[in-house]
Each structure stands twice: as C-alpha cells, then as structure tokens.
Protein backbone atom coordinates (compact mmCIF):
# COMPACT_ATOMS: atom_id res chain seq x y z
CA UNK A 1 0.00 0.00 0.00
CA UNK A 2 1.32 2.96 -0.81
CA UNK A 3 1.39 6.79 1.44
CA UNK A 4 -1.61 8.25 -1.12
CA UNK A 5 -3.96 4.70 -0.59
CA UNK A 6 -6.62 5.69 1.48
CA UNK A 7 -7.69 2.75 4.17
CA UNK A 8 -11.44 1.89 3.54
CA UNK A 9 -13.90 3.23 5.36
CA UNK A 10 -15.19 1.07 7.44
CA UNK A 11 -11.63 0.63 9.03
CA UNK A 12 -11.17 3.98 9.88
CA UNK A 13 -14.18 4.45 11.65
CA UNK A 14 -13.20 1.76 13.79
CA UNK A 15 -10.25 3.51 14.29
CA UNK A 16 -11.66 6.66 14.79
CA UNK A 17 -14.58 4.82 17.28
CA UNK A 18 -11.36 2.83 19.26
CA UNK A 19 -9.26 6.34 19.61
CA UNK A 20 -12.81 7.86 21.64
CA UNK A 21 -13.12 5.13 24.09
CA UNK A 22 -11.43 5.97 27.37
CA UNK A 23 -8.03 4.88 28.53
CA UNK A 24 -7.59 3.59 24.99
CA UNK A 25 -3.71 2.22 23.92
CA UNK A 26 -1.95 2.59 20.71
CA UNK A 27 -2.58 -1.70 20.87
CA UNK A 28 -6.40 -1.10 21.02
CA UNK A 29 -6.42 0.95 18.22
CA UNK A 30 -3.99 -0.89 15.55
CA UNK A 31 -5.83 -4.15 16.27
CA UNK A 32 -8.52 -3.06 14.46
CA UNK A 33 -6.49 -1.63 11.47
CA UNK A 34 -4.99 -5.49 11.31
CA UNK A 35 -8.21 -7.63 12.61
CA UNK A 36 -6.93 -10.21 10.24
CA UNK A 37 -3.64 -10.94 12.76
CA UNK A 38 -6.05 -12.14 14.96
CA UNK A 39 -7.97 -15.34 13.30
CA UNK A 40 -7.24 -18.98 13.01
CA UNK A 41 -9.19 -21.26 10.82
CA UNK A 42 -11.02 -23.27 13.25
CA UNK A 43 -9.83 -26.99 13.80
CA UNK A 44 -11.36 -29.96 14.00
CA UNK A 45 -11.43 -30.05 17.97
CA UNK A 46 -10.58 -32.59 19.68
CA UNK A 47 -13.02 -34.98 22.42
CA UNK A 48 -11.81 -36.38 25.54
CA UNK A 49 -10.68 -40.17 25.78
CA UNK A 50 -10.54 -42.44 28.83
CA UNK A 51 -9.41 -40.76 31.55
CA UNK A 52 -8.38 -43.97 33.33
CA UNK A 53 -4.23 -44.76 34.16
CA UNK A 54 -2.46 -47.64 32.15
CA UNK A 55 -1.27 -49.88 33.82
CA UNK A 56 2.14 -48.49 33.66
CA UNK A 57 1.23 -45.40 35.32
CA UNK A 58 -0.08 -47.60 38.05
CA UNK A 59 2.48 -49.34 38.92
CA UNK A 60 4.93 -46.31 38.81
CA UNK A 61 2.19 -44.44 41.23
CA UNK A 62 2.11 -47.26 43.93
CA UNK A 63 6.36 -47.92 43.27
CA UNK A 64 6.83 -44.26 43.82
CA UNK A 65 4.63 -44.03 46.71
CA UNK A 66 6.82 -46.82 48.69
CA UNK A 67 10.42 -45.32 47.38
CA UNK A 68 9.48 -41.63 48.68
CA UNK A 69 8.75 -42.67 51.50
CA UNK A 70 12.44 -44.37 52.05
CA UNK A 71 14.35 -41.85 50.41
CA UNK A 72 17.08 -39.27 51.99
CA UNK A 73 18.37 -36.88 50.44
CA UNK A 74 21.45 -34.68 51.45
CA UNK A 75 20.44 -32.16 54.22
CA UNK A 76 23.25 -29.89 53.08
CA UNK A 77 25.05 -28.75 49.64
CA UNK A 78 27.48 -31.65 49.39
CA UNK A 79 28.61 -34.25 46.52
CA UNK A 80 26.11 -37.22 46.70
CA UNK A 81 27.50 -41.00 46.63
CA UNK A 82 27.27 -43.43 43.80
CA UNK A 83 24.26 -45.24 46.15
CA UNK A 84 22.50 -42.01 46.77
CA UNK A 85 22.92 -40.72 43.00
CA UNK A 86 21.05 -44.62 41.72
CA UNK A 87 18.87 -44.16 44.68
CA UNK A 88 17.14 -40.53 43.25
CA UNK A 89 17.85 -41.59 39.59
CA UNK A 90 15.19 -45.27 40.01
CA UNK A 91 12.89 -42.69 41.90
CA UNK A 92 13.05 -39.70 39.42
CA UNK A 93 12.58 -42.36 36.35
CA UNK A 94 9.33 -43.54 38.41
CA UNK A 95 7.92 -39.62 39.41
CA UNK A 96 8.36 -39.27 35.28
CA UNK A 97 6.30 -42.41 34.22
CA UNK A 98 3.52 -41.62 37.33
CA UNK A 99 3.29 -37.61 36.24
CA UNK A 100 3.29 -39.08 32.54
CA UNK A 101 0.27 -41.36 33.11
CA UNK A 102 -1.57 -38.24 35.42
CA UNK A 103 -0.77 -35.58 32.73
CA UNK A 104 -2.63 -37.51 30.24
CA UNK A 105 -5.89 -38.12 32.84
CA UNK A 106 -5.67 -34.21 33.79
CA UNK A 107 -5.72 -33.46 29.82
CA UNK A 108 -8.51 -35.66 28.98
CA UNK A 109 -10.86 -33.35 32.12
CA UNK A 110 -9.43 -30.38 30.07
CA UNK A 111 -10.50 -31.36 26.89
CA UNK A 112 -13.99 -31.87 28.05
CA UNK A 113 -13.63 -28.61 30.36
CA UNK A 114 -12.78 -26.56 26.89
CA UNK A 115 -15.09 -28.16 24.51
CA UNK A 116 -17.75 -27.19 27.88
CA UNK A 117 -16.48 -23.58 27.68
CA UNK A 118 -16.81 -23.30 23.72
CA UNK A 119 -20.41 -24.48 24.10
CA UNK A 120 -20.94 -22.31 26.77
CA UNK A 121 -19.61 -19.44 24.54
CA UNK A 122 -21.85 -20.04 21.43
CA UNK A 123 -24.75 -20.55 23.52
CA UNK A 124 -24.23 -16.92 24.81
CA UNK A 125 -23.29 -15.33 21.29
CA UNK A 126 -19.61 -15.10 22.70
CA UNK A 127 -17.98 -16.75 19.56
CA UNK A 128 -17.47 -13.85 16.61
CA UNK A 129 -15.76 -13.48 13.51
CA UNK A 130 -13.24 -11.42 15.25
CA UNK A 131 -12.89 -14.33 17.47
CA UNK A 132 -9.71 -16.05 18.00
CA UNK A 133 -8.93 -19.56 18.21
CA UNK A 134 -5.97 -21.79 19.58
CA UNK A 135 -4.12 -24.21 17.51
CA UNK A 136 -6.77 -27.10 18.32
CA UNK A 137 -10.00 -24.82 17.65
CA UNK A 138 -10.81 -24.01 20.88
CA UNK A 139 -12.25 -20.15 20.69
CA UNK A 140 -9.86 -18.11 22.83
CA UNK A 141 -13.31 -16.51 25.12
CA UNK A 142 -12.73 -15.74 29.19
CA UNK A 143 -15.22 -18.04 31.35
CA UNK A 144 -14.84 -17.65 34.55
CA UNK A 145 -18.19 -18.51 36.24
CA UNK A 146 -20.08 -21.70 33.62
CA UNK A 147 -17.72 -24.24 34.92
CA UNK A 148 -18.59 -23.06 38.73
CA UNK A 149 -20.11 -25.68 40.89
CA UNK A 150 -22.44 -24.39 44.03
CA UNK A 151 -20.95 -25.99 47.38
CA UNK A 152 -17.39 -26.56 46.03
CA UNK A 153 -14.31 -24.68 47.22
CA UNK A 154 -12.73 -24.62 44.08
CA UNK A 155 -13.83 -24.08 40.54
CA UNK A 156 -12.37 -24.14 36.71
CA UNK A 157 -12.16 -21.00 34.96
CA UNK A 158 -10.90 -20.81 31.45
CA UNK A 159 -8.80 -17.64 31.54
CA UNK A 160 -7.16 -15.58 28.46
CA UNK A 161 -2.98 -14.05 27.76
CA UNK A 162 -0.97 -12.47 25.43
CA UNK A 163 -2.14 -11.09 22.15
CA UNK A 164 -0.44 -7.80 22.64
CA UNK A 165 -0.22 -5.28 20.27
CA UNK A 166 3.79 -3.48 19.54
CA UNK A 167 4.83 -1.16 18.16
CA UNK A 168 9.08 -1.28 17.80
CA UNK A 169 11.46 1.45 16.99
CA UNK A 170 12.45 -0.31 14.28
CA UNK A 171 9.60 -1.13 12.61
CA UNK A 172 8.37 2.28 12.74
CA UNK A 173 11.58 3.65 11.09
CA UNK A 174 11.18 0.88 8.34
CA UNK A 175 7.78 2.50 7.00
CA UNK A 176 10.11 5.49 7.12
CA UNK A 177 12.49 3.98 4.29
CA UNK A 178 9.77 1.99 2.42
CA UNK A 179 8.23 5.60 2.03
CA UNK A 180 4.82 4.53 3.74
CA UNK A 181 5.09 7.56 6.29
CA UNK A 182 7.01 10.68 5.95
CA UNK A 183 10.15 11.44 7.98
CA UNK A 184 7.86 14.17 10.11
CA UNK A 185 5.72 11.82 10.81
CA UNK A 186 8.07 9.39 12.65
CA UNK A 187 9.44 12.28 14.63
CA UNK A 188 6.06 13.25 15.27
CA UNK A 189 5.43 9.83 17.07
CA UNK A 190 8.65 9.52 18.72
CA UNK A 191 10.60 11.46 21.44
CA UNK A 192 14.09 13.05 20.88
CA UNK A 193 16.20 10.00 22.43
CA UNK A 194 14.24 7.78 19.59
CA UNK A 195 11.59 5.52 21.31
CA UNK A 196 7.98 5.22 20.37
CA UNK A 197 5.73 7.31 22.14
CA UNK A 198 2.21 6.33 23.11
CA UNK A 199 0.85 9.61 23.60
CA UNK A 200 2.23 10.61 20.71
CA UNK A 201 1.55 7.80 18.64
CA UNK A 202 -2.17 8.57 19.55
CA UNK A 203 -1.98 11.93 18.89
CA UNK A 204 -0.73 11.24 15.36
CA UNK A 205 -3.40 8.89 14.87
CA UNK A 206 -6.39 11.13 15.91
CA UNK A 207 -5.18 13.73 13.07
CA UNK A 208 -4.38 10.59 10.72
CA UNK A 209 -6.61 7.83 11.08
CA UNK A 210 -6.67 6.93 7.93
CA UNK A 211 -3.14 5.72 7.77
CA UNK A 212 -3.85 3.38 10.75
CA UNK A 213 -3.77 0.46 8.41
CA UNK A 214 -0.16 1.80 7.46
CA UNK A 215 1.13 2.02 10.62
CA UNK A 216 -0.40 -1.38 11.81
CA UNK A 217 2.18 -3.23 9.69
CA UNK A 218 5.13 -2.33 11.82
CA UNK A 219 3.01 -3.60 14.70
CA UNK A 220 4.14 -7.17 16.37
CA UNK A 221 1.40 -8.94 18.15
CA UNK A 222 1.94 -11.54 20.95
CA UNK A 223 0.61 -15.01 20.66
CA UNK A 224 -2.77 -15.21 22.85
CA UNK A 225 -3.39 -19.07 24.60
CA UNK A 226 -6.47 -19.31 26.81
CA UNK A 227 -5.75 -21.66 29.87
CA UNK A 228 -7.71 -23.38 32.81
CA UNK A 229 -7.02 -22.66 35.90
CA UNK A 230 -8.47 -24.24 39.27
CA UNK A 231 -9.29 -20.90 40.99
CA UNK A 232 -11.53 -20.01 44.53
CA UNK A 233 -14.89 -20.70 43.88
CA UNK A 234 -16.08 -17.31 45.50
C-alpha cells in the first residue's frame, strides 16, 4: 500500500470509534487496522478419551509411593554418593512415568472442560468473527463462572494471555524507508532519544486515522493461549 492509498472506510471508523473510548492504547487501536492478525481457521477439535491410568502409570504411582517414602536426600550442599545418586535416579525415572500417566488423565478433564467452555460461549453469542482460536479450535473466550459448581471450594475458569499489540522502533523507522510515512511523521510519534511514544503515537493517529492500516504493519502482536485454571470458587 502505498502513502496516497486511502484505508477503507469502514476501518477507519473503527479507528476513529477505538481512539474515543477511554483509557484507549496505541494496541487497542492498531488491532482493528490489522483484525486479520487475529484469526485462526477453526480446527477440527478434539473430544476427551478415557481418563483412566495404564497400567504403567499404576504401577509407577504405587512404586513411587513406597520409594518416597524411604528416600534421603542430602540435608546440606554436598557431593552425593554413587548409592545415593542410583537411589534418586530409580525414583526420578518412576515420578516421570507416574506424572506421565496423570498428565494424560488431567488433559482428557481439560479437553472436556474446553469443549464445555466453547459451548458455553456459542450458547451466549460469545464466539465472533473477530474471534480467535488456539491451535486445536478451541475459541480463545474468558469463562470464569459456567464451569462453577455451588458448594465446592474450588472451581475451573478458562482464563485468556498475550495477544499484545507493539509497536518497535524499528519497525516504525522501516515504513520510514519503504516511504509509507514521511520522515515528520516518525518524529512526530517519537521522542528526541528515539523511542515510540504512546501519547504521541495517539496523537498522530487522531489527526491521521486513515493511515492506521499503514502504521499497523510495523506492529508485532503476541501469541494469545487461553488456559484453565483451578481458581476459589467465591
């Protein structure tokens, strides 16, 4: 695109409508000059197997249990012995095969507890075509309360990270040389010592908005993951 393209309308009104909502960042309002950044095709998602533990992780679980129980280890900084060093390295290999075998049980609850929170999210209109997704489908949407049980301390929550919107130094000075913004412009949105400013950087957008869509390519945007988390149930 070059400096004389004008960005379509509709995207600089969503500019213009991001740069009048309070406390707004210079993240807030390129994400909507690069909406595109933000959307995975949707996968097939995947369902939950058996929970149960092989039998391997069963036998590592009740081994472990018995060795743990026996084991020292050194009560100060000091070189272990040859006993002590096959003594932690049979119990380690057993912790490895039990955690193994438990990881895969607490994935299969997770599975469910996502495909749960995606359903819950469509049900409530949640799930847009701005919406993100992770790298298995599942629709990157906060839910904090659906998975909440009445009478239990503790409850899932499905919680959302990352995503964040840069804007480097560099980047900015590289629209510079490909001639997508003028050489005024980049002072006009940095401070003397050369780093981006936000307040400026807003400033130059409210008089420009229509070169939001410019300025958006020399953005960098964090990955975003959505997680469960076994939280209070308050």
């Amino acid at each position: 695109m070059s400096e004389s393209e004008i960005v379509p309308t509709s995207t600089v009104t969503n500019v213009r409508k991001a740069l009048a909502k309070p406390k707004v960042t210079v993240g807030d309002v390129l994400k909507v000059a690069r909406p595109e950044a933000y959307k995975l095709e949707l996968a097939e998602t995947p369902l939950p197997q058996d929970p149960a533990l092989n039998e391997e992780a069963w036998d590592a679980i009740e081994q472990v249990a018995g060795l743990l129980g026996s084991l020292e280890l050194p009560d100060r900084r000091r070189q272990m012995t040859k006993g002590e060093r096959e003594e932690i390295t049979r119990v380690y290999e057993k912790l490895q095969k039990a955690m193994e075998g438990l990881t895969r049980s607490r994935d299969q609850i997770k599975i469910a507890a996502f495909n749960h929170a995606d359903a819950e999210a469509a049900a409530q209109g949640k799930i847009t075509a701005e919406t993100q997704f992770t790298r298995e489908g599942w629709a990157i949407v906060e839910d904090k309360t659906s998975m909440a049980v009445e009478g239990l301390d503790k409850k899932l929550t499905r919680e959302v990270s990352g995503g964040k919107v840069t804007l480097p130094l560099e980047n900015l000075q590289l629209l510079v040389e490909d001639e997508k913004i003028a050489q005024q412009d980049f002072y006009a949105m940095t401070r003397q010592i050369r780093v981006v400013d936000e307040d400026r950087v807003l400033a130059w957008l409210r008089k420009n908005p229509e070169k939001a869509e410019v300025l958006a390519e020399a953005t960098e945007i964090g990955k975003s993951t959505a997680s469960f988390w076994l939280r209070d149930n308050k």
